[in-house]
PDB file of N, CA and C in Angstrom:
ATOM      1  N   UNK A   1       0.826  -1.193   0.000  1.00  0.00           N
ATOM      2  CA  UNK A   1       0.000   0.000   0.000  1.00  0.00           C
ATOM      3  C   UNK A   1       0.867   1.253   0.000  1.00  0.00           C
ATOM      4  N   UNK A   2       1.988   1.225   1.036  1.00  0.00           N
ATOM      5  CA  UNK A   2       2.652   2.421   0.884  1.00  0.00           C
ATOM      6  C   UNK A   2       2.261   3.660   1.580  1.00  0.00           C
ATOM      7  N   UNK A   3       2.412   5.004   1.465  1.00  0.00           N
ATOM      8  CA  UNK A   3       2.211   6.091   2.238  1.00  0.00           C
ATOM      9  C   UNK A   3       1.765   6.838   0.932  1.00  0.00           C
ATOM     10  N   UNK A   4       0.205   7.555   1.358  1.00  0.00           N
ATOM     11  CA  UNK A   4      -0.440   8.316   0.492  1.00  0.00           C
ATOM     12  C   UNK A   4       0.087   9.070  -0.034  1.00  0.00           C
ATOM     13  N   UNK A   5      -0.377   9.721  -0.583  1.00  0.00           N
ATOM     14  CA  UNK A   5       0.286  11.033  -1.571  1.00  0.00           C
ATOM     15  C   UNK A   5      -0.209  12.454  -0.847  1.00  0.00           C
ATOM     16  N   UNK A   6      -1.463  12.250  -0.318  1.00  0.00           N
ATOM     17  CA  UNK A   6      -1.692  13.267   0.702  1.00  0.00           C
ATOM     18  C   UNK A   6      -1.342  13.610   2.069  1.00  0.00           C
ATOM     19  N   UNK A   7      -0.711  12.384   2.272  1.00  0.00           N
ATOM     20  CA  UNK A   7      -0.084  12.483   3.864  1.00  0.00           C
ATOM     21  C   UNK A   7       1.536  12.723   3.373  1.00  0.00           C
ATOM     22  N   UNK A   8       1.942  12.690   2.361  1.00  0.00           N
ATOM     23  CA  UNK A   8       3.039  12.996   1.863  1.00  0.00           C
ATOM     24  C   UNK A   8       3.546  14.715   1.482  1.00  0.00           C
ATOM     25  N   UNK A   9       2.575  14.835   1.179  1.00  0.00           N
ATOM     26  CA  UNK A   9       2.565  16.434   0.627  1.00  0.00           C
ATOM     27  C   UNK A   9       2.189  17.443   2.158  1.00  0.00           C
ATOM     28  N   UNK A  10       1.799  16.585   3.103  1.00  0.00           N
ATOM     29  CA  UNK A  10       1.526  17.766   4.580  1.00  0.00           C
ATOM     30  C   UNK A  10       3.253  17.591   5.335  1.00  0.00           C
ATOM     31  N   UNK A  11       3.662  16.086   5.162  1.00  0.00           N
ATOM     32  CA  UNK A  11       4.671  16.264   6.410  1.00  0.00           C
ATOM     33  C   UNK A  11       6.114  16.821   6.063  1.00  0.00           C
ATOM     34  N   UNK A  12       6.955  17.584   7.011  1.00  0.00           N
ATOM     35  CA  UNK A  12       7.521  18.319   6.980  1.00  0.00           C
ATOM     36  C   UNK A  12       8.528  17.489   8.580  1.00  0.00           C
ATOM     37  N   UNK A  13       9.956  17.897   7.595  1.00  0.00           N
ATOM     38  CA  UNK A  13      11.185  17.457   8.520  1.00  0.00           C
ATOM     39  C   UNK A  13      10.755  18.090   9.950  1.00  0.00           C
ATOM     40  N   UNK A  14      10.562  17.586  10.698  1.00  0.00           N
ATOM     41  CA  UNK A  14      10.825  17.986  12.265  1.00  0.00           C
ATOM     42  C   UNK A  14      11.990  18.894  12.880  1.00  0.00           C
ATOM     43  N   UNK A  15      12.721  18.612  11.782  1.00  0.00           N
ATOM     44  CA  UNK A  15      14.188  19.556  12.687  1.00  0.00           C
ATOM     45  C   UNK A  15      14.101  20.559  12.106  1.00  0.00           C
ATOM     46  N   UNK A  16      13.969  21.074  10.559  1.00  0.00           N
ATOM     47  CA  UNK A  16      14.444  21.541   9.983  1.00  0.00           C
ATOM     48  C   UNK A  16      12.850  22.487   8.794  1.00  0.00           C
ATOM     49  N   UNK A  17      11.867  21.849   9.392  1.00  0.00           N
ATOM     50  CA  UNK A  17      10.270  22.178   9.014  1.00  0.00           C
ATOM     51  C   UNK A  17      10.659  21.971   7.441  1.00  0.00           C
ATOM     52  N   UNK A  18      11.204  21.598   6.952  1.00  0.00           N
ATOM     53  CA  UNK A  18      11.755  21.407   5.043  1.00  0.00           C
ATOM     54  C   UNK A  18      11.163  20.326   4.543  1.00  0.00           C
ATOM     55  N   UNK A  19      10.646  20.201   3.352  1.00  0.00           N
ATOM     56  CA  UNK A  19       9.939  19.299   2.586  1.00  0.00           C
ATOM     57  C   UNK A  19      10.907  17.908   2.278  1.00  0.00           C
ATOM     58  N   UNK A  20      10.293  16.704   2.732  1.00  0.00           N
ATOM     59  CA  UNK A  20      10.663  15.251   2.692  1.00  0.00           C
ATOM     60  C   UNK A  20       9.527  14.542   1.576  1.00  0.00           C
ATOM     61  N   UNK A  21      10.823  13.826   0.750  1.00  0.00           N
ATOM     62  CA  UNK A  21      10.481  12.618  -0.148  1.00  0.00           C
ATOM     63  C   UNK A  21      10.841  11.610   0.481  1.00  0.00           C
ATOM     64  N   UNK A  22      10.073  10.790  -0.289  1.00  0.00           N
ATOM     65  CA  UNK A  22      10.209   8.779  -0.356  1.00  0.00           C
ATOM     66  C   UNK A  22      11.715   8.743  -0.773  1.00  0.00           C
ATOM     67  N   UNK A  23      12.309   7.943   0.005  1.00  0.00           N
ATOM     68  CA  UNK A  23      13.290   7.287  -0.839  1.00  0.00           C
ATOM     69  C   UNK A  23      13.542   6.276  -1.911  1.00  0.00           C
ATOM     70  N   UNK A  24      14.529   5.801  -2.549  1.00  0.00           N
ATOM     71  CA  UNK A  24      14.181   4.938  -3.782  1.00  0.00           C
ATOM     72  C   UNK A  24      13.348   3.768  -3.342  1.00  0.00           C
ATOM     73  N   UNK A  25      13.423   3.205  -2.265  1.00  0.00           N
ATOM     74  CA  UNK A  25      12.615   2.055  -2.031  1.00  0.00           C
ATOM     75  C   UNK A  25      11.967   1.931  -1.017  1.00  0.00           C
ATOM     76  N   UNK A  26      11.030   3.347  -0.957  1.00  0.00           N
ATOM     77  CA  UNK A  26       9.824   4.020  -0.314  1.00  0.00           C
ATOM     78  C   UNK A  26       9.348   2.992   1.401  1.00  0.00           C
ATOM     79  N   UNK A  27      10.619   3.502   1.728  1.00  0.00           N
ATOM     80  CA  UNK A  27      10.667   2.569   2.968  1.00  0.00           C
ATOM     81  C   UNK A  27      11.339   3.713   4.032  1.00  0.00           C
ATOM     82  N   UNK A  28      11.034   4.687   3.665  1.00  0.00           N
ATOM     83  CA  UNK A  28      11.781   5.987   4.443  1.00  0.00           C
ATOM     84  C   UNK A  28      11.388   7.210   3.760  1.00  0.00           C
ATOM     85  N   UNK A  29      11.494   8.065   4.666  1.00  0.00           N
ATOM     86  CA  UNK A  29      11.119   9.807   4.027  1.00  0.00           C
ATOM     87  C   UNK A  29      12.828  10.700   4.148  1.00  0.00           C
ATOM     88  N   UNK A  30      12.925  10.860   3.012  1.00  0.00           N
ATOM     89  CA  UNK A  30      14.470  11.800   3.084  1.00  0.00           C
ATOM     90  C   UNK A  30      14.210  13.477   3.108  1.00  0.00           C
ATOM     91  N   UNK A  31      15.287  13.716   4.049  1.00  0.00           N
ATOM     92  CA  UNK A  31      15.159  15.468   4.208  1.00  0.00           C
ATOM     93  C   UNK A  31      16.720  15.707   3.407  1.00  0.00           C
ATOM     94  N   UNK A  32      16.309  16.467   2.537  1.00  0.00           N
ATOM     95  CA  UNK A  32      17.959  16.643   1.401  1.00  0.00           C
ATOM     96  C   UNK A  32      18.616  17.884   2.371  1.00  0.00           C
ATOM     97  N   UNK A  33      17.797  18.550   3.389  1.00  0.00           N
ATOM     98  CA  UNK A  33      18.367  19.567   3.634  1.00  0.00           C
ATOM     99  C   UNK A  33      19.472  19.296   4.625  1.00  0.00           C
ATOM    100  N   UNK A  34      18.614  18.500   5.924  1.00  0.00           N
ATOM    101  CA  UNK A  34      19.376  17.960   7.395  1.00  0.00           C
ATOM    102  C   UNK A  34      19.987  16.478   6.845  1.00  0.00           C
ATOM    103  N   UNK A  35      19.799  16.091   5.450  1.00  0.00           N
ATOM    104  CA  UNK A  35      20.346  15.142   5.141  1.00  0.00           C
ATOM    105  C   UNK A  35      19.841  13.646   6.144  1.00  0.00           C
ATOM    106  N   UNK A  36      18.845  13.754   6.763  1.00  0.00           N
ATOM    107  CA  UNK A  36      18.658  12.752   7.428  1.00  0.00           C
ATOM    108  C   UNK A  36      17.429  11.301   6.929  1.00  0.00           C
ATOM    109  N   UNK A  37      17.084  10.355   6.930  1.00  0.00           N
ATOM    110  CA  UNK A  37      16.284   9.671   6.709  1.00  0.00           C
ATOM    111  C   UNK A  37      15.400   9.436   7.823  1.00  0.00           C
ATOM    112  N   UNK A  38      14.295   9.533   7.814  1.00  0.00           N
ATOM    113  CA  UNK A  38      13.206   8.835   9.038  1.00  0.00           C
ATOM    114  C   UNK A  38      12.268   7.735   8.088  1.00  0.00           C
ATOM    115  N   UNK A  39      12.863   7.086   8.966  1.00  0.00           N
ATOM    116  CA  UNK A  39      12.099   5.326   8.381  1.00  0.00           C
ATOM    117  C   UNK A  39      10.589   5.389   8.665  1.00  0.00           C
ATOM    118  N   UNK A  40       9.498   5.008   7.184  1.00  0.00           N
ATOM    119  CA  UNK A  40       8.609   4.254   7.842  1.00  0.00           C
ATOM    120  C   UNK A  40       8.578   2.823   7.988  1.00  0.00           C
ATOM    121  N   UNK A  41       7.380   2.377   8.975  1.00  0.00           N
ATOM    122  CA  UNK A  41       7.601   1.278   9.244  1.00  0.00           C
ATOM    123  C   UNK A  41       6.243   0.839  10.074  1.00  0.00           C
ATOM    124  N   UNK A  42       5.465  -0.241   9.169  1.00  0.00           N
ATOM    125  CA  UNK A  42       4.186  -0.724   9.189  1.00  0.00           C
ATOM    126  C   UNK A  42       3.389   0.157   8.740  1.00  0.00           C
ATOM    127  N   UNK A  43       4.085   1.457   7.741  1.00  0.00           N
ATOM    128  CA  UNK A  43       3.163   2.294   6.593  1.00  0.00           C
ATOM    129  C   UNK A  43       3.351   3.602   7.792  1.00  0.00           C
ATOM    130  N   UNK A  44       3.768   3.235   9.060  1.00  0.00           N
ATOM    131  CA  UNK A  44       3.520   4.912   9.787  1.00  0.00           C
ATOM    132  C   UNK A  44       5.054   5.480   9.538  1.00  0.00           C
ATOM    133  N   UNK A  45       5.126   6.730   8.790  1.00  0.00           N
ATOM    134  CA  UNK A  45       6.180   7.808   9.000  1.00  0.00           C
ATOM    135  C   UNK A  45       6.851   7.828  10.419  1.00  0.00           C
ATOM    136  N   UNK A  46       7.779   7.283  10.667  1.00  0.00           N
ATOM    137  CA  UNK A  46       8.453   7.762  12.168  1.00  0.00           C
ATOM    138  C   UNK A  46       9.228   9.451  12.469  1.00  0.00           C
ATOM    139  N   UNK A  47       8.301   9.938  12.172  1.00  0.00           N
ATOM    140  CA  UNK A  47       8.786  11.713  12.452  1.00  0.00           C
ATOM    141  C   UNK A  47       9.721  12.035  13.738  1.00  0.00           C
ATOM    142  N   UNK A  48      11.020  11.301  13.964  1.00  0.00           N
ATOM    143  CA  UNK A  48      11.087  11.746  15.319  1.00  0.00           C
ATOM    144  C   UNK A  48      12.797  11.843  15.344  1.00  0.00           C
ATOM    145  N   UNK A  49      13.210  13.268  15.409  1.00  0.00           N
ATOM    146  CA  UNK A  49      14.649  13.611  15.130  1.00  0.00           C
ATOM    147  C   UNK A  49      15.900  12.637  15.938  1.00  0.00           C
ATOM    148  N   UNK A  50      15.487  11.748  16.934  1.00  0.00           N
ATOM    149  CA  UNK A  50      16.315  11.089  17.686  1.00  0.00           C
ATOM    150  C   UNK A  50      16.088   9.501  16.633  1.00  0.00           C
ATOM    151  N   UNK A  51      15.425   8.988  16.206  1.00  0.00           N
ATOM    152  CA  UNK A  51      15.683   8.085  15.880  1.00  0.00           C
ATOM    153  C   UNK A  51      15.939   8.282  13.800  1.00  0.00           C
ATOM    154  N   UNK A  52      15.498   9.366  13.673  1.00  0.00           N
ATOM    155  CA  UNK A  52      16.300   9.337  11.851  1.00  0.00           C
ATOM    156  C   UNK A  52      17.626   9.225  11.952  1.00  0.00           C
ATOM    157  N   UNK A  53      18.011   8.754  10.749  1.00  0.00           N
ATOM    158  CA  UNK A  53      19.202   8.193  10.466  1.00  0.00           C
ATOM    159  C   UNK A  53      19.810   8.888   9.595  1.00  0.00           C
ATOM    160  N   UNK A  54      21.072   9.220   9.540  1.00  0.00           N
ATOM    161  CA  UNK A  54      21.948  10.086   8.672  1.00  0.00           C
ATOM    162  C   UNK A  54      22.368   9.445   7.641  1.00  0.00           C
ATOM    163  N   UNK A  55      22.224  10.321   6.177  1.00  0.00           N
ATOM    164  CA  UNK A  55      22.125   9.982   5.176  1.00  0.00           C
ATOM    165  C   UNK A  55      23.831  10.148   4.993  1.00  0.00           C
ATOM    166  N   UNK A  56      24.325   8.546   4.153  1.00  0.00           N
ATOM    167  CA  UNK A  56      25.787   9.109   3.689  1.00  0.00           C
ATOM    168  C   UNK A  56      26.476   9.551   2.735  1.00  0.00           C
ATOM    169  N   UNK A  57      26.872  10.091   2.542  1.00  0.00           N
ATOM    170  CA  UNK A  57      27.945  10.985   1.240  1.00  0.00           C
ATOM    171  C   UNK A  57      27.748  10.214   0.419  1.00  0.00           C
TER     172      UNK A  57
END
């Protein structure tokens, strides 16, 4: 099923309030700005700056 397109277009990086995409294998939301990934997982967005994961070079 995946993560809507409308719940996609409201959420906004937590750290950094900046617009997040799917990653290539829409298993995470990427912030290009803070460079960080927040995983979803069982379809819910995990919005939460302590557990995203840093994106590498």
């Amino acid at each position: 099923m995946g993560i809507s397109k409308e719940l996609l277009e409201i959420l906004a990086c937590p750290k950094c309030k900046g617009e997040v995409h799917l990653n290539p294998a829409e298993d995470g939301l990427i912030c290009d700005r803070c460079r960080l990934l927040y995983e979803i997982r069982e379809e819910i967005p995990i919005m939460l700056i302590d557990e995203a994961k840093p994106l590498e070079s």
